[in-house]
PDB file of N, CA and C in Angstrom:
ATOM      1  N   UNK A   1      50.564 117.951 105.924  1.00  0.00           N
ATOM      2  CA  UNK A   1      51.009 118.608 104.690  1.00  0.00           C
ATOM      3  C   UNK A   1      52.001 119.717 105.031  1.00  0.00           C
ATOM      4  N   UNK A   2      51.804 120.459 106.238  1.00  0.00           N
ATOM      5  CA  UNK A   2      52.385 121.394 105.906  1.00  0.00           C
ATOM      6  C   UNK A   2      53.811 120.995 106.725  1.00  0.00           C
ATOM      7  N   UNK A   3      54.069 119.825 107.540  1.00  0.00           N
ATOM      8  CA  UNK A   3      54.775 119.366 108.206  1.00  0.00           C
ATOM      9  C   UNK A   3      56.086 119.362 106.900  1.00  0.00           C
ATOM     10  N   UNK A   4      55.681 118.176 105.774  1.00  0.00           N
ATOM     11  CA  UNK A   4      56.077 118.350 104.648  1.00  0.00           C
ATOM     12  C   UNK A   4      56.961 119.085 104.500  1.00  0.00           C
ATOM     13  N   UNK A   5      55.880 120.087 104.055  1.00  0.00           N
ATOM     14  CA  UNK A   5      56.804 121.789 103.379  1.00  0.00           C
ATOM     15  C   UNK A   5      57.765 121.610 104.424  1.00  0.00           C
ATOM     16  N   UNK A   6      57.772 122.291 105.410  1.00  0.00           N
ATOM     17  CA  UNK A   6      58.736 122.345 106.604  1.00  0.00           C
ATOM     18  C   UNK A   6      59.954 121.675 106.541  1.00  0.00           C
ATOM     19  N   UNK A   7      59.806 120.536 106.477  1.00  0.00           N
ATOM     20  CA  UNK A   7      61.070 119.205 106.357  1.00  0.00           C
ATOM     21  C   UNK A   7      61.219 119.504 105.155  1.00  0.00           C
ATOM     22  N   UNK A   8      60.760 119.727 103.809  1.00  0.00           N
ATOM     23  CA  UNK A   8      61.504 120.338 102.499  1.00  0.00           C
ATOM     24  C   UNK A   8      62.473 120.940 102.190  1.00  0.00           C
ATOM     25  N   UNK A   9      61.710 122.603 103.070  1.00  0.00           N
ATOM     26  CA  UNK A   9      62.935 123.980 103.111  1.00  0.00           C
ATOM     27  C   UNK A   9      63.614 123.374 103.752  1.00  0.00           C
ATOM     28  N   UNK A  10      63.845 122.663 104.895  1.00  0.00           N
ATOM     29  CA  UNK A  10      64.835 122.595 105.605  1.00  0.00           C
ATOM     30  C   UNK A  10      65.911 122.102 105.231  1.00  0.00           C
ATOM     31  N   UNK A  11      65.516 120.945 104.710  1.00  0.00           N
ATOM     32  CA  UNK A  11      66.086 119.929 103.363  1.00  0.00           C
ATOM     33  C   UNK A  11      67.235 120.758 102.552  1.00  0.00           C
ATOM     34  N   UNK A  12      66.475 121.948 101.982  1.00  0.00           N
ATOM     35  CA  UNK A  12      66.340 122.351 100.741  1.00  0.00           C
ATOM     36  C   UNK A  12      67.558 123.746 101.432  1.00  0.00           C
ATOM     37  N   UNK A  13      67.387 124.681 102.525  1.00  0.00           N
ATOM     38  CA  UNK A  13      68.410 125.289 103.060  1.00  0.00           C
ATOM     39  C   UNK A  13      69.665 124.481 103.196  1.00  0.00           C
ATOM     40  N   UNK A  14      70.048 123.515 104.134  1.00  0.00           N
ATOM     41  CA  UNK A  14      70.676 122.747 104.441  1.00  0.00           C
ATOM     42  C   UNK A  14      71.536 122.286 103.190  1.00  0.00           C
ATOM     43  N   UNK A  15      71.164 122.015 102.160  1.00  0.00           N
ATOM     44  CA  UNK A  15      72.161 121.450 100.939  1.00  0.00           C
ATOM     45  C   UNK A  15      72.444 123.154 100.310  1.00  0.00           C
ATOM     46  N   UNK A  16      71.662 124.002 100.280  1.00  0.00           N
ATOM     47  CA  UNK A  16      71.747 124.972  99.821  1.00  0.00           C
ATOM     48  C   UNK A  16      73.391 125.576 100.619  1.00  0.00           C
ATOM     49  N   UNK A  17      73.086 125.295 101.758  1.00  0.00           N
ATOM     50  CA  UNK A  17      74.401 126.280 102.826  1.00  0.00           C
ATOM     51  C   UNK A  17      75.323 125.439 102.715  1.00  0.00           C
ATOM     52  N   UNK A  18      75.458 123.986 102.671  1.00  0.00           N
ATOM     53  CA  UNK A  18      76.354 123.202 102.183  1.00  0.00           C
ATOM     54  C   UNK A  18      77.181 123.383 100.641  1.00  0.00           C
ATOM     55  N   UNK A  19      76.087 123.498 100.070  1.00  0.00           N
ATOM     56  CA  UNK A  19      76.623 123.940  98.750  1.00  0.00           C
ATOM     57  C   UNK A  19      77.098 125.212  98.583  1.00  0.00           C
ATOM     58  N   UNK A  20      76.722 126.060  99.327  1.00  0.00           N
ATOM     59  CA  UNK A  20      77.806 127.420  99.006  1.00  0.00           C
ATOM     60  C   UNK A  20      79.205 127.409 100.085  1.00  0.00           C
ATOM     61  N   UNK A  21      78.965 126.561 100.975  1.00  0.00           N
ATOM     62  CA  UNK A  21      80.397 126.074 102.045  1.00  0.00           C
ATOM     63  C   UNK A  21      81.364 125.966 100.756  1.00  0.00           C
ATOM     64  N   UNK A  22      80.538 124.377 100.091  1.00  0.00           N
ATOM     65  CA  UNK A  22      81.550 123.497  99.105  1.00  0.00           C
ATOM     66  C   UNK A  22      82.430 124.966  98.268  1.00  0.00           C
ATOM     67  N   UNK A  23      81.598 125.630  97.761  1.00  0.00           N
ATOM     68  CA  UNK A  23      81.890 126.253  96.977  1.00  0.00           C
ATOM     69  C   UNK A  23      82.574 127.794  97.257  1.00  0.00           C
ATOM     70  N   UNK A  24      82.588 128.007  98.599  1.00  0.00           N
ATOM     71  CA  UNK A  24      83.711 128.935  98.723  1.00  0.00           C
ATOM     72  C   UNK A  24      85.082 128.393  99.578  1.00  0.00           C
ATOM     73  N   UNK A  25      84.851 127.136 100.075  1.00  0.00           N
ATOM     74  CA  UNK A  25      86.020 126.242  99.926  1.00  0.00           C
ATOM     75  C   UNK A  25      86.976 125.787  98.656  1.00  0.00           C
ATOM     76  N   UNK A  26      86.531 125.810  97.854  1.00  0.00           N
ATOM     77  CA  UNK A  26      86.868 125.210  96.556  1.00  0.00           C
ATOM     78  C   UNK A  26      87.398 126.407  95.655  1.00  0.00           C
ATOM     79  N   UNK A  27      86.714 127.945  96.071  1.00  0.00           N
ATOM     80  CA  UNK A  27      86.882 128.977  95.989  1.00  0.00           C
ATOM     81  C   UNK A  27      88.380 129.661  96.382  1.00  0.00           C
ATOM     82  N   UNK A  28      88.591 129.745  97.497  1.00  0.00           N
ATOM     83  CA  UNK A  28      89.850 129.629  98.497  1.00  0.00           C
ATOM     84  C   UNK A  28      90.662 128.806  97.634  1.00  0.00           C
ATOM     85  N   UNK A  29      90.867 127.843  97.566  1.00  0.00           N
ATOM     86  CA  UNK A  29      91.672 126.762  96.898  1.00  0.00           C
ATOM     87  C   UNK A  29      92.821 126.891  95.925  1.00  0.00           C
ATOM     88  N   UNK A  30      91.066 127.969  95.021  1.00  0.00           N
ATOM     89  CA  UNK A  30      91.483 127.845  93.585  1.00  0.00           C
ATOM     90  C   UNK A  30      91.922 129.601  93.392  1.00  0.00           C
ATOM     91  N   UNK A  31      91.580 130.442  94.341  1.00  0.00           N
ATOM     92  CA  UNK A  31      92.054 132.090  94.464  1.00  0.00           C
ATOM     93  C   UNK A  31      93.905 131.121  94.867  1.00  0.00           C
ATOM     94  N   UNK A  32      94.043 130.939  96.148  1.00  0.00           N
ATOM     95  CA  UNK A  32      95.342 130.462  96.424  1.00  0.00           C
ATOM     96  C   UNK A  32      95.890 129.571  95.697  1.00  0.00           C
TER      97      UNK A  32
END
């Protein structure tokens, strides 16, 4: 179970830090 959780957050960081990449890429873009 708690292995689970573990592989979740990780999951769950991982798209999280991706998704704010995407989005201060896209950021940049759209300032320039």
């Amino acid at each position: 179970m708690r292995e689970s959780i573990v592989q979740l957050i990780g999951v769950v960081v991982t798209v999280a830090v991706i998704a704010l990449t995407v989005a201060a890429i896209l950021y940049e873009l759209g300032a320039h």
